[in-house]
C-alpha atoms as a PDB file:
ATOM      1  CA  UNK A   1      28.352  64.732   5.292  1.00  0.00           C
ATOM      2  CA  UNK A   2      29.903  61.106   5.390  1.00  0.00           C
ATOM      3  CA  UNK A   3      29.340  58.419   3.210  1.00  0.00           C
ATOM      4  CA  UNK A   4      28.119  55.237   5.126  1.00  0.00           C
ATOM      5  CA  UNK A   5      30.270  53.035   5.559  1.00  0.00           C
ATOM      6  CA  UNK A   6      30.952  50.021   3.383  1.00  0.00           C
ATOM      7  CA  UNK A   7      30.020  46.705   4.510  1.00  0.00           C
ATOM      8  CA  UNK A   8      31.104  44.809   1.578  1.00  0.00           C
ATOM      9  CA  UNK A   9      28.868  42.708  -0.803  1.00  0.00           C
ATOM     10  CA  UNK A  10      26.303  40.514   0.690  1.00  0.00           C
ATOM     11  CA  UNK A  11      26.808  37.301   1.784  1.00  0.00           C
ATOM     12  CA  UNK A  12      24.918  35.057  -0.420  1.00  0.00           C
ATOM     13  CA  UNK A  13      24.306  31.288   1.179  1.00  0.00           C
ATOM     14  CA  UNK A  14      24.264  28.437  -1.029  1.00  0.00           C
ATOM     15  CA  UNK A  15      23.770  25.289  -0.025  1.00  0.00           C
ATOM     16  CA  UNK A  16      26.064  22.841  -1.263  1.00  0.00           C
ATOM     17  CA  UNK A  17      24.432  19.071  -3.515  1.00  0.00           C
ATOM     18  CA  UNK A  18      26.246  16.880  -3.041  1.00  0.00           C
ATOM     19  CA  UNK A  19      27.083  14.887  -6.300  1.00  0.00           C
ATOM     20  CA  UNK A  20      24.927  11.685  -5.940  1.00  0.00           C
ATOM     21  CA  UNK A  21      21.917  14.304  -5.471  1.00  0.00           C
ATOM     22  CA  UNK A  22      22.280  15.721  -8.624  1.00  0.00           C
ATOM     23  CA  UNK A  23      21.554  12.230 -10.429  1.00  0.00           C
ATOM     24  CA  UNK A  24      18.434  12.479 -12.434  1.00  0.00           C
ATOM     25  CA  UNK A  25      15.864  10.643 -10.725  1.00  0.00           C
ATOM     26  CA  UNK A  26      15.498   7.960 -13.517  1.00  0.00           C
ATOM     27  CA  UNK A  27      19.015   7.412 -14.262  1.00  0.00           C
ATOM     28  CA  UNK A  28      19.314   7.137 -10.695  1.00  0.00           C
ATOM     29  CA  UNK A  29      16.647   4.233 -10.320  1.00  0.00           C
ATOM     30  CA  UNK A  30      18.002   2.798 -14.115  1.00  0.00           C
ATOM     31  CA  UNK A  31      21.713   2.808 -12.121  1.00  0.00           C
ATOM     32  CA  UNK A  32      20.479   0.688  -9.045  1.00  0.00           C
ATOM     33  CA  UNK A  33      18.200  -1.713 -11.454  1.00  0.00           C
ATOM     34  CA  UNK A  34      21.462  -2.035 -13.179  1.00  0.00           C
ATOM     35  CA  UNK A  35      23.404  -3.318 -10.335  1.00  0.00           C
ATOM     36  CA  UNK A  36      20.958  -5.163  -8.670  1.00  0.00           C
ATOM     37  CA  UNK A  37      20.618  -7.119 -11.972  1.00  0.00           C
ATOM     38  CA  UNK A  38      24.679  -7.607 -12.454  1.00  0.00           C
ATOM     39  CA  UNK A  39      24.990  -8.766  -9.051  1.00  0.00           C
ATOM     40  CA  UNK A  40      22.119 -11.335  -9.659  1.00  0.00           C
ATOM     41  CA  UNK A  41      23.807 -12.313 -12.969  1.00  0.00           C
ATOM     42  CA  UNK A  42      26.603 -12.621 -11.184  1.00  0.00           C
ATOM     43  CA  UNK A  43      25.501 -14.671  -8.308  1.00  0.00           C
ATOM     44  CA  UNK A  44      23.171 -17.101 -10.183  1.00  0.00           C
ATOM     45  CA  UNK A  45      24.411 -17.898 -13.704  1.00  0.00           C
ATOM     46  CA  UNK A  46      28.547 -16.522 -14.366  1.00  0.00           C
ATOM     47  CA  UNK A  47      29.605 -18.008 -10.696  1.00  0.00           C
ATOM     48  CA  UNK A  48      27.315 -20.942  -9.312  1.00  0.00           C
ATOM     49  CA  UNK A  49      27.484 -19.427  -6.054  1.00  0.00           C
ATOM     50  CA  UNK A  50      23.396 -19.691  -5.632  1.00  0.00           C
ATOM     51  CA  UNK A  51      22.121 -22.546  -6.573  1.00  0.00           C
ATOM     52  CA  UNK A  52      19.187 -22.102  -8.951  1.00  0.00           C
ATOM     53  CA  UNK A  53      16.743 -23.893  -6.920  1.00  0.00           C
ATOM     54  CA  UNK A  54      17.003 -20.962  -4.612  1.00  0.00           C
ATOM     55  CA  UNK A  55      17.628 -18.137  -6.377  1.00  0.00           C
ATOM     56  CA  UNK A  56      16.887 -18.394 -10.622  1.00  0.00           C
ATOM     57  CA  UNK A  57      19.157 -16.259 -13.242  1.00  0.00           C
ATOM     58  CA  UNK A  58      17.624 -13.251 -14.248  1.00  0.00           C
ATOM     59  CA  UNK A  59      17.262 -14.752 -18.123  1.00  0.00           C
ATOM     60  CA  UNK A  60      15.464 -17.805 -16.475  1.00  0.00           C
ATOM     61  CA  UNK A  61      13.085 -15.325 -14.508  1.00  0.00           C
ATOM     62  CA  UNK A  62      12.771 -13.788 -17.565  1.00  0.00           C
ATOM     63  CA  UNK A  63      11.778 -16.307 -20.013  1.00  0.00           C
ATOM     64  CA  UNK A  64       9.120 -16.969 -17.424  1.00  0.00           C
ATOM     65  CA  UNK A  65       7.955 -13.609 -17.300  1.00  0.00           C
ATOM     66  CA  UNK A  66       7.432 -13.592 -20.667  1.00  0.00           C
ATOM     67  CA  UNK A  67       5.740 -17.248 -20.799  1.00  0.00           C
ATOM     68  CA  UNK A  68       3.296 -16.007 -17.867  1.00  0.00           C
ATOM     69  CA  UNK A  69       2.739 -12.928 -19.994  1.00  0.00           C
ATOM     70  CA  UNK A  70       1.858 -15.125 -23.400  1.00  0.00           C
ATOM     71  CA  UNK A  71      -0.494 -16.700 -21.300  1.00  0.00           C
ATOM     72  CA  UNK A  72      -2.318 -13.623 -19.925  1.00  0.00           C
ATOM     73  CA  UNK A  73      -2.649 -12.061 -22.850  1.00  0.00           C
ATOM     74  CA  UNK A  74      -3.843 -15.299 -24.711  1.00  0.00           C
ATOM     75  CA  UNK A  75      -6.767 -16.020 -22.219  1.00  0.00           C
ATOM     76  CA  UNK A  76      -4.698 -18.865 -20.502  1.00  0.00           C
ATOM     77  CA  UNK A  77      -5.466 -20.672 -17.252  1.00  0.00           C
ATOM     78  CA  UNK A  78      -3.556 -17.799 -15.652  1.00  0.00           C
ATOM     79  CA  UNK A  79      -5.749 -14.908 -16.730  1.00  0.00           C
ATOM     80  CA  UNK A  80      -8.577 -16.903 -14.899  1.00  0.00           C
ATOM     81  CA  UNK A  81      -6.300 -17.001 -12.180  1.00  0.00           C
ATOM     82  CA  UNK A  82      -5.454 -13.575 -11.827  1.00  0.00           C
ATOM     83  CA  UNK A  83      -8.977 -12.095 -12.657  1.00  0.00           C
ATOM     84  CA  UNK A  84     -10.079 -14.638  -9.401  1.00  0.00           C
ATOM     85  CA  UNK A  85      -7.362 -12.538  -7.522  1.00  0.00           C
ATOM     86  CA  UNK A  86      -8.622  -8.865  -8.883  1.00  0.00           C
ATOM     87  CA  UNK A  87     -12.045  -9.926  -7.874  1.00  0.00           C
ATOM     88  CA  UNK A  88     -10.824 -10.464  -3.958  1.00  0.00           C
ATOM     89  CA  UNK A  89      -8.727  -7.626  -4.070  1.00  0.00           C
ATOM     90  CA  UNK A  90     -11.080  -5.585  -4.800  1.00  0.00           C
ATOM     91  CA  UNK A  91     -13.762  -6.565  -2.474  1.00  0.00           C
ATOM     92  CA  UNK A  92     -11.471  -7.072   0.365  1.00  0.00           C
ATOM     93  CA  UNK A  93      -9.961  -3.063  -0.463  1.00  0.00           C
ATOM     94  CA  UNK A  94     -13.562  -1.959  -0.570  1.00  0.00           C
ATOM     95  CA  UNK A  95     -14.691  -3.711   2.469  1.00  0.00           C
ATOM     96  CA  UNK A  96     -11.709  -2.905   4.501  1.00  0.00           C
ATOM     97  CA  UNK A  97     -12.621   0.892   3.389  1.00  0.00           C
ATOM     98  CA  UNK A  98     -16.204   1.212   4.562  1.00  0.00           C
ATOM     99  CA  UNK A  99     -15.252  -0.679   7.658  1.00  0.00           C
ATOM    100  CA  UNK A 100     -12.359   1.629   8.626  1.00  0.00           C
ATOM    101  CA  UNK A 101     -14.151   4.845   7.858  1.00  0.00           C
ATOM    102  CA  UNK A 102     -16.746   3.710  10.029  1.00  0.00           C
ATOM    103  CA  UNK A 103     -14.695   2.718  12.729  1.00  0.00           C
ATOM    104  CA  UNK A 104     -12.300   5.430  12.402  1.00  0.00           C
ATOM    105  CA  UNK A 105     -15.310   8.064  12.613  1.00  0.00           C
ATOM    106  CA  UNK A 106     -16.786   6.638  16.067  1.00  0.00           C
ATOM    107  CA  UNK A 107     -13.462   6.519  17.311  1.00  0.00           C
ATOM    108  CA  UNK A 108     -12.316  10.304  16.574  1.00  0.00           C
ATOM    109  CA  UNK A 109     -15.860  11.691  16.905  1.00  0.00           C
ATOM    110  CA  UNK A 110     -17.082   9.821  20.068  1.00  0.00           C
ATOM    111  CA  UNK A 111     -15.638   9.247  23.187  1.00  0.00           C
ATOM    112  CA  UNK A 112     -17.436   6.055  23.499  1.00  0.00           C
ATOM    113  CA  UNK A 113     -15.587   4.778  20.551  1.00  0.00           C
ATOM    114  CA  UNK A 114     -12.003   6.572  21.787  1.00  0.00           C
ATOM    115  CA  UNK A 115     -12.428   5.129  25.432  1.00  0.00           C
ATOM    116  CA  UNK A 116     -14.578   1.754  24.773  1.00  0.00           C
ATOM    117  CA  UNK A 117     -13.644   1.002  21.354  1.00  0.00           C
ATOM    118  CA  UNK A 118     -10.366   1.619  20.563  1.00  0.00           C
ATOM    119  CA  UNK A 119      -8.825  -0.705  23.171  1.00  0.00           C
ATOM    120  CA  UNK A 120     -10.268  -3.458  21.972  1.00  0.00           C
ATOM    121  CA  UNK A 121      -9.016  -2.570  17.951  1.00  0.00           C
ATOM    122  CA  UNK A 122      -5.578  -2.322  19.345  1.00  0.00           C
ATOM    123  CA  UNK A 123      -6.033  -5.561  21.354  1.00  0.00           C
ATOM    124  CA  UNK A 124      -7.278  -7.115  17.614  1.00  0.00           C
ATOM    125  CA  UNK A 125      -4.698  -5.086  15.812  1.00  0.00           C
ATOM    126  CA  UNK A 126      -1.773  -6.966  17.761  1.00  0.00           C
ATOM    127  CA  UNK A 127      -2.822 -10.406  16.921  1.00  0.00           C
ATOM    128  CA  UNK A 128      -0.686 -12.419  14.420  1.00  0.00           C
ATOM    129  CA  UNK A 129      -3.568 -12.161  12.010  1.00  0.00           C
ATOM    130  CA  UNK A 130      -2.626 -14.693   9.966  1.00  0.00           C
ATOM    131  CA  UNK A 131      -2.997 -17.050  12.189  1.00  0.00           C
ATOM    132  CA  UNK A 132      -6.519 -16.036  11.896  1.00  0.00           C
ATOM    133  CA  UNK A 133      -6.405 -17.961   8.319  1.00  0.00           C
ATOM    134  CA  UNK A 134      -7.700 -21.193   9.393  1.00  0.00           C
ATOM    135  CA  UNK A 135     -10.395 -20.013  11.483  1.00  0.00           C
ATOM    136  CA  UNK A 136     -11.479 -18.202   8.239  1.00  0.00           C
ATOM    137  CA  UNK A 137     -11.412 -21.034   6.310  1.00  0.00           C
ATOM    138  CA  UNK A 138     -13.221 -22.597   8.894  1.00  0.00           C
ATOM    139  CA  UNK A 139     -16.201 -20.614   9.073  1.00  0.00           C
ATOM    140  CA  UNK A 140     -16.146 -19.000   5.335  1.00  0.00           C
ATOM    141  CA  UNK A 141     -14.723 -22.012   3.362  1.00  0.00           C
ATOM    142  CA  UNK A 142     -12.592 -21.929   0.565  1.00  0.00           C
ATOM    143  CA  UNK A 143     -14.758 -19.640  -1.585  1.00  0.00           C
ATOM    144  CA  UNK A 144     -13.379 -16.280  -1.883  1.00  0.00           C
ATOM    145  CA  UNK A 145     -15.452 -14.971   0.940  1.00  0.00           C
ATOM    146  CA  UNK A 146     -12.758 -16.050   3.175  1.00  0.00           C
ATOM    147  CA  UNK A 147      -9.974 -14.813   1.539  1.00  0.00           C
ATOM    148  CA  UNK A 148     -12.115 -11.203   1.413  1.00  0.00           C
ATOM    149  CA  UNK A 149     -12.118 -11.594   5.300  1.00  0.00           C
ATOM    150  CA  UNK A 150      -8.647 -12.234   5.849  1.00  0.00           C
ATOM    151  CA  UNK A 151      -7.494  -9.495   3.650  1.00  0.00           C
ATOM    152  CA  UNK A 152     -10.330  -6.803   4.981  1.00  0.00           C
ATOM    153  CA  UNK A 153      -9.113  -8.039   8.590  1.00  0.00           C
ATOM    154  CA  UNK A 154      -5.605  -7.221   7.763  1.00  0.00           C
ATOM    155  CA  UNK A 155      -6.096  -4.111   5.895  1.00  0.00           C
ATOM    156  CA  UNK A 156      -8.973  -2.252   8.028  1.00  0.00           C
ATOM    157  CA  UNK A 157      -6.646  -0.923  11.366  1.00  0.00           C
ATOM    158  CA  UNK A 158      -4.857   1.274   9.632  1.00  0.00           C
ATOM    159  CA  UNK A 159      -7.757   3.244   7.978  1.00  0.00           C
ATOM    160  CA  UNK A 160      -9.165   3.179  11.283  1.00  0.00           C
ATOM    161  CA  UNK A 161      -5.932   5.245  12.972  1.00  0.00           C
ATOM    162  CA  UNK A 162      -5.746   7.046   9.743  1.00  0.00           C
ATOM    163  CA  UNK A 163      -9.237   8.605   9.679  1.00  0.00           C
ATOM    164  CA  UNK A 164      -9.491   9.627  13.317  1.00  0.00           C
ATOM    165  CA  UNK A 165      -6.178  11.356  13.081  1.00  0.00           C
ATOM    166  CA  UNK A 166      -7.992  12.802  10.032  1.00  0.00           C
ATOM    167  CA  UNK A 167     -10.656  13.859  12.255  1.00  0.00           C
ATOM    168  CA  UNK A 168      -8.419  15.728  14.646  1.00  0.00           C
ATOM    169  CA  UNK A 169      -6.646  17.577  11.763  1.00  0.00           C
ATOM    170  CA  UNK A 170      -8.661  20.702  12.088  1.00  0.00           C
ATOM    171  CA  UNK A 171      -7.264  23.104  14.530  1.00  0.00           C
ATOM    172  CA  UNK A 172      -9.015  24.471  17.743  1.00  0.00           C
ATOM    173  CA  UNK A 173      -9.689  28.016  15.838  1.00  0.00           C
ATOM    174  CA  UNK A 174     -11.514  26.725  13.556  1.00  0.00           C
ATOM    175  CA  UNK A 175     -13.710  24.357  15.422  1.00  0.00           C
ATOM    176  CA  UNK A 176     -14.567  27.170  17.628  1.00  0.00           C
ATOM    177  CA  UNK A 177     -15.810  29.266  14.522  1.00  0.00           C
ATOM    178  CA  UNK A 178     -17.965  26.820  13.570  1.00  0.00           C
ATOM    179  CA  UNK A 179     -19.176  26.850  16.970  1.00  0.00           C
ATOM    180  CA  UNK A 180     -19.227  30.323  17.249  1.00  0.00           C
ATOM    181  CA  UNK A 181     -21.122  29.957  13.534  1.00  0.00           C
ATOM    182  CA  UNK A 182     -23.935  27.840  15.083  1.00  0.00           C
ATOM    183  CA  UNK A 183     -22.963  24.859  13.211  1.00  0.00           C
ATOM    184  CA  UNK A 184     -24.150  21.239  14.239  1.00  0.00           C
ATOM    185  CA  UNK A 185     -21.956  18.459  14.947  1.00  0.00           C
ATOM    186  CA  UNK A 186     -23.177  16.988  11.601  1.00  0.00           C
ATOM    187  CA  UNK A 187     -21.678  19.923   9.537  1.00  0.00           C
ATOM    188  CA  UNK A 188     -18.889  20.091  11.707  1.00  0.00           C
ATOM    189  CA  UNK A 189     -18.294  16.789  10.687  1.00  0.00           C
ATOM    190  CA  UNK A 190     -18.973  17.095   7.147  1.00  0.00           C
ATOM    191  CA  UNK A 191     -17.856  20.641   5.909  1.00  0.00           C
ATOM    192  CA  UNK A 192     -14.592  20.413   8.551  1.00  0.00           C
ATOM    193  CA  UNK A 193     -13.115  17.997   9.872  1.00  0.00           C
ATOM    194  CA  UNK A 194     -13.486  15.408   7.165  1.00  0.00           C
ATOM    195  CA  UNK A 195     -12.157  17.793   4.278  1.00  0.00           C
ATOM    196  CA  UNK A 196      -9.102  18.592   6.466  1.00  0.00           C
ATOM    197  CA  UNK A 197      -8.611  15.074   7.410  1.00  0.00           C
ATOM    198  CA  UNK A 198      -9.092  13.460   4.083  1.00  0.00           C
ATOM    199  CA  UNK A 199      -5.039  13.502   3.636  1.00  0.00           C
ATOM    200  CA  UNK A 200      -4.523  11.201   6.763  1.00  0.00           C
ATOM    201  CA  UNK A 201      -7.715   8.967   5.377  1.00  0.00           C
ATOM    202  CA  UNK A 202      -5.805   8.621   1.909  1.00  0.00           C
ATOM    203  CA  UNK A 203      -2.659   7.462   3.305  1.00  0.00           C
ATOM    204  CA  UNK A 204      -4.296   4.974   5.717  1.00  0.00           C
ATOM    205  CA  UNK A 205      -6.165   3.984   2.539  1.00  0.00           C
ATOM    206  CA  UNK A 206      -2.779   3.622   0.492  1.00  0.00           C
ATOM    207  CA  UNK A 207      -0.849   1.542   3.414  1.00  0.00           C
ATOM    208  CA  UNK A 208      -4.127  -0.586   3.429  1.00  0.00           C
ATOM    209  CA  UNK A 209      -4.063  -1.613  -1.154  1.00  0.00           C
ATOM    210  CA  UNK A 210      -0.846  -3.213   0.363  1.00  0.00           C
ATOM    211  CA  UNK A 211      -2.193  -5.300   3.262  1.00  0.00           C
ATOM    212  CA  UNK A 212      -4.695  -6.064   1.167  1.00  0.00           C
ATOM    213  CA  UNK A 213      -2.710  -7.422  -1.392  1.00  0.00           C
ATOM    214  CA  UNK A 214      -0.741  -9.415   1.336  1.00  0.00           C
ATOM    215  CA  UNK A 215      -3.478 -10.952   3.073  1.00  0.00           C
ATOM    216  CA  UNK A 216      -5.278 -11.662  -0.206  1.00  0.00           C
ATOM    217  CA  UNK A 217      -2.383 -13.454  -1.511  1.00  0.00           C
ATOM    218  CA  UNK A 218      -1.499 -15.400   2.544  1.00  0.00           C
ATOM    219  CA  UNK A 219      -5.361 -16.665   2.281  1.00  0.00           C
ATOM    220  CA  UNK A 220      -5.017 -17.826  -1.155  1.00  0.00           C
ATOM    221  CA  UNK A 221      -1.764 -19.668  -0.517  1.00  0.00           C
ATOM    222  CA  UNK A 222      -3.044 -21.205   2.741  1.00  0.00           C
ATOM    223  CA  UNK A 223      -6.690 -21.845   1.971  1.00  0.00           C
ATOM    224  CA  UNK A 224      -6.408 -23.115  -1.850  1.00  0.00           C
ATOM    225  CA  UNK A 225      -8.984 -21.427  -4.464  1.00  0.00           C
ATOM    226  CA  UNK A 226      -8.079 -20.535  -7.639  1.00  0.00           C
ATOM    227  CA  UNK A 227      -6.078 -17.470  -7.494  1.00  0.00           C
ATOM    228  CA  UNK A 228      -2.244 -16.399  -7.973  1.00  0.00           C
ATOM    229  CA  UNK A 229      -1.748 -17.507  -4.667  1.00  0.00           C
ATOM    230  CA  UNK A 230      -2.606 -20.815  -5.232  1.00  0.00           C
ATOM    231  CA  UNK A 231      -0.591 -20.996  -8.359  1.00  0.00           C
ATOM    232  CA  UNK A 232       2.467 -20.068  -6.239  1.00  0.00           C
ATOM    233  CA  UNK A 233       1.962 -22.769  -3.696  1.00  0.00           C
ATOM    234  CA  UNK A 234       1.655 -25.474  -6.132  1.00  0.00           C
ATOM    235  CA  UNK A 235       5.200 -23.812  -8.328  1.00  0.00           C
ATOM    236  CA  UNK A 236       6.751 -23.728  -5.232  1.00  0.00           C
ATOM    237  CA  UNK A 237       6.020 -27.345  -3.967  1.00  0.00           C
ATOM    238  CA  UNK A 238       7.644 -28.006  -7.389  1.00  0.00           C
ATOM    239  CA  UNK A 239      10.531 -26.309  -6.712  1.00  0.00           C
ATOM    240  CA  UNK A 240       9.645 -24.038  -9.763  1.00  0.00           C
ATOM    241  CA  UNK A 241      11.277 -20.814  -8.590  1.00  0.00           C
ATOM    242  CA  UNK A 242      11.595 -19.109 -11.804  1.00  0.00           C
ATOM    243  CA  UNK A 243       7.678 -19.497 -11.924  1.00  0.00           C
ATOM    244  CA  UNK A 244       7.312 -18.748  -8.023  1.00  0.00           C
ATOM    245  CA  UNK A 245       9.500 -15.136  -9.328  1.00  0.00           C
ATOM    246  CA  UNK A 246       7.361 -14.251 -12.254  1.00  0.00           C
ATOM    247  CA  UNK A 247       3.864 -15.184 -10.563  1.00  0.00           C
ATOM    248  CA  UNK A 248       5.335 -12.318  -7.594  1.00  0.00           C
ATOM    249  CA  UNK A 249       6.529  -9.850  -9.978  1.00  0.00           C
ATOM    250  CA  UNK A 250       3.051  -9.701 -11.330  1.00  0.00           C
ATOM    251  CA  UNK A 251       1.470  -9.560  -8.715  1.00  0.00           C
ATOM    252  CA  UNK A 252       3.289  -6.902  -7.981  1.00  0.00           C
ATOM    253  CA  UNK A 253       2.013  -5.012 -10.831  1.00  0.00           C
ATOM    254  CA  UNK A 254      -1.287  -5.472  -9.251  1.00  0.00           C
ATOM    255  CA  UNK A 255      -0.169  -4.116  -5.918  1.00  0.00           C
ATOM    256  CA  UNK A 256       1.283  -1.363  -7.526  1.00  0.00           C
ATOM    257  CA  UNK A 257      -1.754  -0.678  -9.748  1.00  0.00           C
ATOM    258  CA  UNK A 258      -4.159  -0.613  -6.894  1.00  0.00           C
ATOM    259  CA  UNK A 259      -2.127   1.963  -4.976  1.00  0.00           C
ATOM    260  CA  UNK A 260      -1.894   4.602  -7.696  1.00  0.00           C
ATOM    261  CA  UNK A 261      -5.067   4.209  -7.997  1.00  0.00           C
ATOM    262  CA  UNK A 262      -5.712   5.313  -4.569  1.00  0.00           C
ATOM    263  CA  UNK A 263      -3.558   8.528  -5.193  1.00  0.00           C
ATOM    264  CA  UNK A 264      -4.792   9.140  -8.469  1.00  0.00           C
ATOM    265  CA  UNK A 265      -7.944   9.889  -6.492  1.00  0.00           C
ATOM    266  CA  UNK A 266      -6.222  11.336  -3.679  1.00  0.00           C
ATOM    267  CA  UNK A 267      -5.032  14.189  -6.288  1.00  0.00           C
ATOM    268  CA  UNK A 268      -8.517  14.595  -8.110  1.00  0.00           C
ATOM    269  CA  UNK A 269      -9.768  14.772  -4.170  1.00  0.00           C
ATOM    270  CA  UNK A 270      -7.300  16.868  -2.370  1.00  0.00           C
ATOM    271  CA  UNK A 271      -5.817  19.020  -5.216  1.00  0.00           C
ATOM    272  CA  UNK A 272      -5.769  21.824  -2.430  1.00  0.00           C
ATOM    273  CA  UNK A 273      -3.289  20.044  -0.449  1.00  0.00           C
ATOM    274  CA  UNK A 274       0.379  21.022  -1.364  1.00  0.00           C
ATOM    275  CA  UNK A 275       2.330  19.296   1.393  1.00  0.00           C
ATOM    276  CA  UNK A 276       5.495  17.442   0.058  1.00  0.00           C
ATOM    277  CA  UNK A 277       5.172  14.078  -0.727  1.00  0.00           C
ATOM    278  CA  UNK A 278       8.612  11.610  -0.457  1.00  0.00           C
ATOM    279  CA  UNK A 279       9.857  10.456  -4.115  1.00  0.00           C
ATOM    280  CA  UNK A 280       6.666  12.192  -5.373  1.00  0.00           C
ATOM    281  CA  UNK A 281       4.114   9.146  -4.542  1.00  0.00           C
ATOM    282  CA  UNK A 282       0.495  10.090  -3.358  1.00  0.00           C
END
């Protein structure tokens, strides 16, 4: 009896990282901060080559962040300012939210809202909306109700398309078991399609806390009131562009805490949902 013949040892594949892969992810993003912020220095204060008017130093930003921070945390003008800002953000996020939903569920479960509907969203969507500013103003005045409209008319389309791709999430198996099942439309709706769609609705929801933010801020700036936005259009018209930086970067904060928000509760919601998720956000 023969032995079998040798093939030799397996072949084992490994895939080759390349080196800039294997940087930790926060020495990575420490690196590029570093960089960015040499270049700036370098641009700004060492050489002259910006002129500070345009661009500030990063120690002049800085000593305004820090001023803007004193008077946040002391109970300045500016904490009024930004509270009058968290206020429309919120309503305008909220509004845009229930609006969407709604929408985006006659669209994906109607044909009425997919044939008759839907058109005319797209014909909205494609508007320059913020042209739409004045006639806000116009009708709303410069209260923050029409800064909540701006920002809820910027922010709703995508929660629309978001939620009734959400609604189409479930496959054609299981719709027909729930047929099958003797299942209504309502608990098709309910117990189907809208857990299986609710990771399309959260990312609508996440792309809309940043509309939101923007059109909260463009009504603000255009229509006066009291908020951040209107402290960066009177900084600017002083040519105050440290202060213009510093008023952005926290509002950035803002805009940053509104959207974790969103997928904090995206995780408590749709823990059963595994998919990958770029530079682990959401």
């Amino acid at each position: 009896m023969t032995d079998a013949p040798d093939h030799g040892p397996d072949t084992v594949w490994v895939e080759h990282v390349a080196l800039i892969d294997r940087i930790p992810r926060w020495l990575a993003m420490l690196g590029l901060a570093a960089v960015v912020l040499l270049i700036w220095d370098l641009a700004t204060a060492r050489t002259g080559w910006v002129s500070p008017i345009i661009l500030p130093s990063p120690k002049e930003t800085l000593d305004e962040l820090v001023m803007v921070g004193t008077n946040l945390l002391g109970g300045g003008y500016m904490l009024g300012a930004l509270w009058t800002t968290t206020r429309t953000v919120f309503w305008a996020f909220l509004l845009s939210a229930l609006i969407g939903f709604s929408l985006g569920v006659l669209v994906g479960e109607t044909k009425f809202g997919e044939r008759a509907v839907m058109p005319y969203l797209v014909a909205i969507d494609i508007m320059p909306k913020i042209a739409f500013a004045p006639l806000f103003i116009a009708w709303l005045g410069f209260d923050i109700a029409s800064k909540v409209a701006l920002a809820t008319f910027i922010a709703t389309f995508p929660i629309i398309v978001s939620t009734a791709a959400g609604l189409y999430a479930a496959s054609e198996n299981e719709r027909m078991l729930f047929k099958a099942m003797g299942a209504s439309r309502w608990q098709t709706l309910v117990r189907l399609k809208l857990p299986n769609g609710l990771p399309y609705i959260f990312t609508g929801l996440k792309i809309a806390s940043v509309g939101v933010m923007a059109g909260v801020i463009t009504g603000e700036f255009l229509g006066g009131g009291k908020g951040f936005g209107a402290l960066i259009r009177e900084s600017a018209s002083m040519l105050d562009t440290p202060r213009v930086f510093s008023l952005i970067l926290y509002l950035s904060l803002l805009g940053l805490a509104l959207f974790f928000a969103v997928a904090w509760v995206q995780r408590r919601l749709v823990f059963w949902n595994k998919g990958d998720r770029p530079g682990g956000v959401g």
